[in-house]
PDB file of N, CA and C in Angstrom:
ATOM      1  N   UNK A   1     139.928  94.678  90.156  1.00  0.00           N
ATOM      2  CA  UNK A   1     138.769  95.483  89.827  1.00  0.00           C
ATOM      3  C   UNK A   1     137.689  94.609  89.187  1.00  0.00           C
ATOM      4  N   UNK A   2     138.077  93.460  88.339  1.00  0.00           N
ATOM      5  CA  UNK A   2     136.890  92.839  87.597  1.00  0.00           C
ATOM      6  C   UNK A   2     136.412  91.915  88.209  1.00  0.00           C
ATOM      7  N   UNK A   3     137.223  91.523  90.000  1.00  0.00           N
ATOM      8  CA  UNK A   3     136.593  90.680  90.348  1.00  0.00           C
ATOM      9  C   UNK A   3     135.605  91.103  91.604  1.00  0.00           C
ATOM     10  N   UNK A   4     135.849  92.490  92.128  1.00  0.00           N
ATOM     11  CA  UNK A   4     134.971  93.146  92.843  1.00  0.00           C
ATOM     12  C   UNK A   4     134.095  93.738  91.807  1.00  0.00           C
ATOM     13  N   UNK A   5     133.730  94.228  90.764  1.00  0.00           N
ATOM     14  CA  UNK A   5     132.877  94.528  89.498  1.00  0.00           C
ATOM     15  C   UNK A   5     132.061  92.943  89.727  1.00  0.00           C
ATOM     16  N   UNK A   6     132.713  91.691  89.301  1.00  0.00           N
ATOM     17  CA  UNK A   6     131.625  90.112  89.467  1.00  0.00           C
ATOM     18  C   UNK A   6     130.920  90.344  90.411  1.00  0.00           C
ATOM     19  N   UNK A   7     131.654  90.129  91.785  1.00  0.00           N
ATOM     20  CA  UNK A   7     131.227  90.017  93.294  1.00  0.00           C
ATOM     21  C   UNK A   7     130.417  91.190  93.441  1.00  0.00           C
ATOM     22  N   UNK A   8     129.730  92.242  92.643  1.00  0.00           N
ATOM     23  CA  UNK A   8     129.054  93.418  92.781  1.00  0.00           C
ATOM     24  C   UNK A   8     127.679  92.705  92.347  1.00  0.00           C
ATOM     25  N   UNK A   9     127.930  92.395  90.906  1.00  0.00           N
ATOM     26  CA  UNK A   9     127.149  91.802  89.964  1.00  0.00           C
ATOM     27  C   UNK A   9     126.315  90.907  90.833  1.00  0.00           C
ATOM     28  N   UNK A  10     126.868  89.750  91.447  1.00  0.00           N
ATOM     29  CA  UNK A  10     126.502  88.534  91.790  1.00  0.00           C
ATOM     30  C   UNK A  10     125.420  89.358  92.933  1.00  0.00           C
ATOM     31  N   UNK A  11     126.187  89.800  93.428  1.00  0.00           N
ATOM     32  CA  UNK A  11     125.515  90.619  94.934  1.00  0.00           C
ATOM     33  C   UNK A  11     124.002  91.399  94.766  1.00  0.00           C
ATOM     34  N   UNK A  12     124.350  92.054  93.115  1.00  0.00           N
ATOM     35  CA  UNK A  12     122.532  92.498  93.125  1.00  0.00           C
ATOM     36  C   UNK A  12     121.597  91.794  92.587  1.00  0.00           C
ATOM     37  N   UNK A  13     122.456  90.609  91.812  1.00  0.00           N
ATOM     38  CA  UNK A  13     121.441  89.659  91.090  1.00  0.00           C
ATOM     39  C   UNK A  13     121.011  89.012  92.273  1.00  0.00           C
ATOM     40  N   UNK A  14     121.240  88.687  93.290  1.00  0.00           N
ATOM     41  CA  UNK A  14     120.713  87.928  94.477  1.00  0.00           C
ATOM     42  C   UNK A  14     120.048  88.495  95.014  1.00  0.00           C
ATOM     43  N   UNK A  15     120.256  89.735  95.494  1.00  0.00           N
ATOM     44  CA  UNK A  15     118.950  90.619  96.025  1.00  0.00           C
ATOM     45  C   UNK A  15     117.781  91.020  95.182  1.00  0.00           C
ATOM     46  N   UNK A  16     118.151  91.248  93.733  1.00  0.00           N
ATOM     47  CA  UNK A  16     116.863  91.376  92.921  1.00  0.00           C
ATOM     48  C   UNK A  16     116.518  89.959  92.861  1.00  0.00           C
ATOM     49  N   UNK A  17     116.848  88.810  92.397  1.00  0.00           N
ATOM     50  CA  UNK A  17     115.980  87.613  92.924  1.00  0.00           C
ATOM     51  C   UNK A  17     115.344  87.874  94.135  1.00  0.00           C
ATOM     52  N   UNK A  18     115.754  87.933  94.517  1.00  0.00           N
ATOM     53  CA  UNK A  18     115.192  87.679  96.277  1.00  0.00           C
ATOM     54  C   UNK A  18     113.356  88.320  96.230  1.00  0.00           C
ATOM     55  N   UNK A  19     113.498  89.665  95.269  1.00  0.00           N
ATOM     56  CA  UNK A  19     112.303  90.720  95.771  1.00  0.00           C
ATOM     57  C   UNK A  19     111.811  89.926  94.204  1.00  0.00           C
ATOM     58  N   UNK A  20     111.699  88.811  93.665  1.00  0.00           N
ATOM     59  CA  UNK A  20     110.739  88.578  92.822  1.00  0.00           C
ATOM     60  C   UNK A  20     109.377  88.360  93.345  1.00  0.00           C
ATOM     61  N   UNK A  21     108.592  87.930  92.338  1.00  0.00           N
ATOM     62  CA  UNK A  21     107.412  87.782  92.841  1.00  0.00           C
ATOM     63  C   UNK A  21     107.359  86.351  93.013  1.00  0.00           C
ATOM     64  N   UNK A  22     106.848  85.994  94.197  1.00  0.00           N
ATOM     65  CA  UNK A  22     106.241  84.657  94.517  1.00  0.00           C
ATOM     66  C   UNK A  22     105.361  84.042  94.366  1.00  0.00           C
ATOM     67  N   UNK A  23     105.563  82.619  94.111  1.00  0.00           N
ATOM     68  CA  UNK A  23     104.258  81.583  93.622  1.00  0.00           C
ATOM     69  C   UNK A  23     103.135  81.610  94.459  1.00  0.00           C
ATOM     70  N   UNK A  24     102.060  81.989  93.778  1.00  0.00           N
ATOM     71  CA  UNK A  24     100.940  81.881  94.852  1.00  0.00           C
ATOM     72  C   UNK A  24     100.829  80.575  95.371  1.00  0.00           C
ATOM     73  N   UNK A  25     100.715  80.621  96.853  1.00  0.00           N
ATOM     74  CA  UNK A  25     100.336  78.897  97.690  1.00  0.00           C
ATOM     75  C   UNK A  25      98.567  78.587  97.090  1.00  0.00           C
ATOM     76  N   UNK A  26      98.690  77.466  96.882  1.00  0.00           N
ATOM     77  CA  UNK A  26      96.759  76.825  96.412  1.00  0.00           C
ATOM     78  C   UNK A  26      96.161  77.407  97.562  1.00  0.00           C
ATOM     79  N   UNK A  27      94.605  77.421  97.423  1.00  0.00           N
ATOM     80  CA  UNK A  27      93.745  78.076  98.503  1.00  0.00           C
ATOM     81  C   UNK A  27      93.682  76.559  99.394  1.00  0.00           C
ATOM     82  N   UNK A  28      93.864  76.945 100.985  1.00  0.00           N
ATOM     83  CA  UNK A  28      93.329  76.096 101.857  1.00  0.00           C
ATOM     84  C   UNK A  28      92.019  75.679 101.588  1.00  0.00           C
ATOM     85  N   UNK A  29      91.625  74.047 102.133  1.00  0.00           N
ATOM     86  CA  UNK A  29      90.925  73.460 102.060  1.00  0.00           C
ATOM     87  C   UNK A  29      89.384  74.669 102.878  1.00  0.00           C
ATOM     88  N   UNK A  30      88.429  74.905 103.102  1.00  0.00           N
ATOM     89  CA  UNK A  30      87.616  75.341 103.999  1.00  0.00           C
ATOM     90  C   UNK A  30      87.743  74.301 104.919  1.00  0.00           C
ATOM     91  N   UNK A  31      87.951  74.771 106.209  1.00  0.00           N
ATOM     92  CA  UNK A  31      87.515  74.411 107.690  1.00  0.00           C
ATOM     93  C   UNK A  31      86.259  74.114 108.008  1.00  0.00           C
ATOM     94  N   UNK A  32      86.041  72.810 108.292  1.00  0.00           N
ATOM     95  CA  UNK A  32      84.861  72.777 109.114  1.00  0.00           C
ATOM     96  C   UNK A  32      84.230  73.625 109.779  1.00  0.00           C
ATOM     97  N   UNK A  33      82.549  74.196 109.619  1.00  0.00           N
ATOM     98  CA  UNK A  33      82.159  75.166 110.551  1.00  0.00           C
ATOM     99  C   UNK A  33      81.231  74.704 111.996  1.00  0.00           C
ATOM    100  N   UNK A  34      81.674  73.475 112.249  1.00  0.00           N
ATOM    101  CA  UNK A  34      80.700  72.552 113.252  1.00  0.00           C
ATOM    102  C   UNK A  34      80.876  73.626 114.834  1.00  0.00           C
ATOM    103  N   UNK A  35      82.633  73.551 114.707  1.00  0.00           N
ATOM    104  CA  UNK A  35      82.549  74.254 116.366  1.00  0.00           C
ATOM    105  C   UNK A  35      82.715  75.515 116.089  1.00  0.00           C
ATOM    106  N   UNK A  36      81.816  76.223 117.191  1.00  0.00           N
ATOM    107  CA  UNK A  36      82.084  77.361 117.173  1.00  0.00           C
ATOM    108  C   UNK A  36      83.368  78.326 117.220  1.00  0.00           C
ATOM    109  N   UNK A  37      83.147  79.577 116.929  1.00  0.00           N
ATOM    110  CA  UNK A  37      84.491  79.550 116.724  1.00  0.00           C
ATOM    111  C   UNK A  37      85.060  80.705 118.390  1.00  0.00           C
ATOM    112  N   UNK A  38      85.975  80.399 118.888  1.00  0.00           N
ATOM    113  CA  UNK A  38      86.193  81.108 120.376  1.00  0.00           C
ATOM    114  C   UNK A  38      86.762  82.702 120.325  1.00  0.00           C
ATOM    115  N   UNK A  39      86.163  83.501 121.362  1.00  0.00           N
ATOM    116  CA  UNK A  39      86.477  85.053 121.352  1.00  0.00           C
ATOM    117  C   UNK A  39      88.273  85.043 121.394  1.00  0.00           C
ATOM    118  N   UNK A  40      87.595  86.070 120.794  1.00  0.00           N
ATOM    119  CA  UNK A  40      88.689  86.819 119.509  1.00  0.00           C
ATOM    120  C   UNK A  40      90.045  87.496 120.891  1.00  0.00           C
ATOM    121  N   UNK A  41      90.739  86.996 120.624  1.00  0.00           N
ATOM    122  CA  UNK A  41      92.088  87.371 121.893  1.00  0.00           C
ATOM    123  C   UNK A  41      92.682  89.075 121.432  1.00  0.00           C
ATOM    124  N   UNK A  42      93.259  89.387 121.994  1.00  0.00           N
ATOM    125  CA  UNK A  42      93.834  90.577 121.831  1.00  0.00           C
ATOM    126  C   UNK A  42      95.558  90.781 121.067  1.00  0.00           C
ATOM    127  N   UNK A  43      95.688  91.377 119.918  1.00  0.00           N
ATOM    128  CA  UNK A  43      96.240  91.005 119.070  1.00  0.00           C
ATOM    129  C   UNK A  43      97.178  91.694 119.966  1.00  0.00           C
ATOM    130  N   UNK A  44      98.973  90.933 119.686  1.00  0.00           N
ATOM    131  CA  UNK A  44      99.981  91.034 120.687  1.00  0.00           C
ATOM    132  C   UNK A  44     100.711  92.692 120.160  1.00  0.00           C
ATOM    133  N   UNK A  45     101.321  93.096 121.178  1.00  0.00           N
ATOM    134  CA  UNK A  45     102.413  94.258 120.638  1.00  0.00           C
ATOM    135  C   UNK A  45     103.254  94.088 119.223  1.00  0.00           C
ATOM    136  N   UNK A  46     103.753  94.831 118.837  1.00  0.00           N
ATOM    137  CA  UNK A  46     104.653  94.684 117.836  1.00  0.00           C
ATOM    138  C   UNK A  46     105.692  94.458 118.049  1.00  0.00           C
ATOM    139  N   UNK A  47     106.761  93.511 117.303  1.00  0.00           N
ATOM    140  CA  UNK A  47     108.117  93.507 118.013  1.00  0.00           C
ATOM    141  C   UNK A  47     108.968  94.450 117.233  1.00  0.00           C
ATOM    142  N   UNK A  48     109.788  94.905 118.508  1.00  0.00           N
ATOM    143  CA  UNK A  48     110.784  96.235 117.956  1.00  0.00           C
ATOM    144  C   UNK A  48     111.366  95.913 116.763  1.00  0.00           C
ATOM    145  N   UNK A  49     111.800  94.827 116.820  1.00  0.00           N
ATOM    146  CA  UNK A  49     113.285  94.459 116.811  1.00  0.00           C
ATOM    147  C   UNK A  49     112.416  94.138 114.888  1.00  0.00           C
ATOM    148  N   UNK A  50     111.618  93.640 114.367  1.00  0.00           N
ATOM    149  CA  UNK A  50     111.510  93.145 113.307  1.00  0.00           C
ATOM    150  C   UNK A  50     111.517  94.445 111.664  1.00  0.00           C
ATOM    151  N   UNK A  51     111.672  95.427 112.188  1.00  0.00           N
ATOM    152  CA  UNK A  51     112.401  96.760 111.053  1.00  0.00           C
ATOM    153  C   UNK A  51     113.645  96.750 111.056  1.00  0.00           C
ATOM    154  N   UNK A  52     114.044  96.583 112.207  1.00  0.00           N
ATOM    155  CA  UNK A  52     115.855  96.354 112.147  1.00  0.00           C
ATOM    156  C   UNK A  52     116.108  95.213 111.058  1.00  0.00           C
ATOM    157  N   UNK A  53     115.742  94.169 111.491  1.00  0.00           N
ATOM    158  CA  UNK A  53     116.013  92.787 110.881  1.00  0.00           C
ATOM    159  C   UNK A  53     115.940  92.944 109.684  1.00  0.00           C
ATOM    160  N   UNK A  54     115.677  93.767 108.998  1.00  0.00           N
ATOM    161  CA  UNK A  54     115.575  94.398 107.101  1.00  0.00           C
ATOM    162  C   UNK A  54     116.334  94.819 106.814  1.00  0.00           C
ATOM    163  N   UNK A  55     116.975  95.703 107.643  1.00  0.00           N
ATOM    164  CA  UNK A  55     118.071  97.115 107.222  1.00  0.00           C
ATOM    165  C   UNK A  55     119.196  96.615 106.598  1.00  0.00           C
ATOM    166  N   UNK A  56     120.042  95.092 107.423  1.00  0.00           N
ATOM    167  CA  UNK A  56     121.471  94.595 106.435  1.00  0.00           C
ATOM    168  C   UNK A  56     120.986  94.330 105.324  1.00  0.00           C
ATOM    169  N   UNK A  57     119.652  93.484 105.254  1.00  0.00           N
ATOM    170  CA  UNK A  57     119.895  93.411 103.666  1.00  0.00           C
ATOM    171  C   UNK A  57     119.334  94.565 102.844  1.00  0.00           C
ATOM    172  N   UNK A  58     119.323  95.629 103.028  1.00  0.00           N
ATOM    173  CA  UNK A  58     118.520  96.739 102.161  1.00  0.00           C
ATOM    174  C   UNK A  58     119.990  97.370 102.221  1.00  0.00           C
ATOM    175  N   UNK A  59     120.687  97.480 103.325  1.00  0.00           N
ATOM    176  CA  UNK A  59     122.126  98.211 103.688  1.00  0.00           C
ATOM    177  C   UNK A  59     122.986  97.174 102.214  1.00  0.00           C
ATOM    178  N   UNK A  60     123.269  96.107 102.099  1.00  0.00           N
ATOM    179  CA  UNK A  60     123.915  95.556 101.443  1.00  0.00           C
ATOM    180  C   UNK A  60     123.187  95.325  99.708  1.00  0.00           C
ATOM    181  N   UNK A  61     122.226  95.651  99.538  1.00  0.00           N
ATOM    182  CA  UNK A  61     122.026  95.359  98.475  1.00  0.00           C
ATOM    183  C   UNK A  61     122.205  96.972  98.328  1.00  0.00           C
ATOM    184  N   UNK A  62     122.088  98.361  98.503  1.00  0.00           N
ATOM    185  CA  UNK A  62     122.561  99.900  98.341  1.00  0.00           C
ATOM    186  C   UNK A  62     124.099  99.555  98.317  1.00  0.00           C
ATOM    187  N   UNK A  63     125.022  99.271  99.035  1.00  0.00           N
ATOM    188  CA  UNK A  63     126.471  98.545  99.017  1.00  0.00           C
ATOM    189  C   UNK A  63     126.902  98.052  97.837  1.00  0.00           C
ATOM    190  N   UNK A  64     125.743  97.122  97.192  1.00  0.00           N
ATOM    191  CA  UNK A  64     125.825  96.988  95.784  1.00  0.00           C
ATOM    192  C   UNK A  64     125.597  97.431  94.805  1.00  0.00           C
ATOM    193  N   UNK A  65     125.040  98.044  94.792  1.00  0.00           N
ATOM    194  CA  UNK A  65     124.929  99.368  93.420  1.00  0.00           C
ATOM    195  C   UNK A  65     125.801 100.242  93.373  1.00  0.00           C
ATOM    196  N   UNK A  66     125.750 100.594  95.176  1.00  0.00           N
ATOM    197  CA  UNK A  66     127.167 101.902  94.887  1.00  0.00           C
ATOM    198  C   UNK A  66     128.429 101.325  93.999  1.00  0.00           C
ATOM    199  N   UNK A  67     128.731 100.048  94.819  1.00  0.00           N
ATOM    200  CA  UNK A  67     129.807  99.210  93.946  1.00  0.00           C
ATOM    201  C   UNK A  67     129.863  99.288  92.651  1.00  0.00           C
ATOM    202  N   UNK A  68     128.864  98.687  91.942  1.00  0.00           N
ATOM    203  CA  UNK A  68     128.934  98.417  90.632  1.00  0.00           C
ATOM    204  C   UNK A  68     128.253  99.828  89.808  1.00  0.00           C
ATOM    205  N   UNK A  69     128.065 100.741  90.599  1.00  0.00           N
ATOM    206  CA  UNK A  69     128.036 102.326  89.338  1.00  0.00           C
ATOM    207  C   UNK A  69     129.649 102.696  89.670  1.00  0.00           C
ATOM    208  N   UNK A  70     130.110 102.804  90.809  1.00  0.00           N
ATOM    209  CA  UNK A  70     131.361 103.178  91.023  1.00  0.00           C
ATOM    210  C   UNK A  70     132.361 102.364  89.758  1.00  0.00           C
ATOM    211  N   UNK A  71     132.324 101.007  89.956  1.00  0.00           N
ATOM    212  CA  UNK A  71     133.007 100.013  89.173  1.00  0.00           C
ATOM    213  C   UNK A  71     132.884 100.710  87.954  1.00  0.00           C
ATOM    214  N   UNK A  72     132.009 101.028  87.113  1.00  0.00           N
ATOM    215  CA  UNK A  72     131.650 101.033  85.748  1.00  0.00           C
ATOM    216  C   UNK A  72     132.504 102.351  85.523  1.00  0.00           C
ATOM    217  N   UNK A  73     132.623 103.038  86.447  1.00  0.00           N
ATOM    218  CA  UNK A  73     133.147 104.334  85.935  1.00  0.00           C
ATOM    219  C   UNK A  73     134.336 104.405  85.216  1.00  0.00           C
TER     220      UNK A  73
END
């Protein structure tokens, strides 16, 4: 029990790291404005597939809470 209670622990401290806030990157240099700049393309479909690609880790970090409120009981 106290080592699935750790392995709970460990499991949400990694996902709450994960959703910290990030270092802002420095501002890019400005771009030269010599060449013009070329018509504007048509922005692509969305891919299906990139909402899925979230769900294990949102599925596993919920996995971990249930764990560790269950654990505590």
């Amino acid at each position: 029990m106290n080592k699935s209670l750790v392995l709970a622990a460990i499991v949400a401290a990694v996902a709450l790291a994960a959703c910290g806030k990030k270092e802002e990157a420095p501002a890019p240099a400005p771009a030269p404005a010599a060449a013009p700049a070329p018509a504007a393309a048509p922005a692509p479909a969305a891919d299906a597939s990139a909402p899925a690609a979230a769900a294990p880790a949102a599925d596993a970090a919920a996995a971990a809470a249930t764990a560790a409120a269950s654990a505590a009981k």
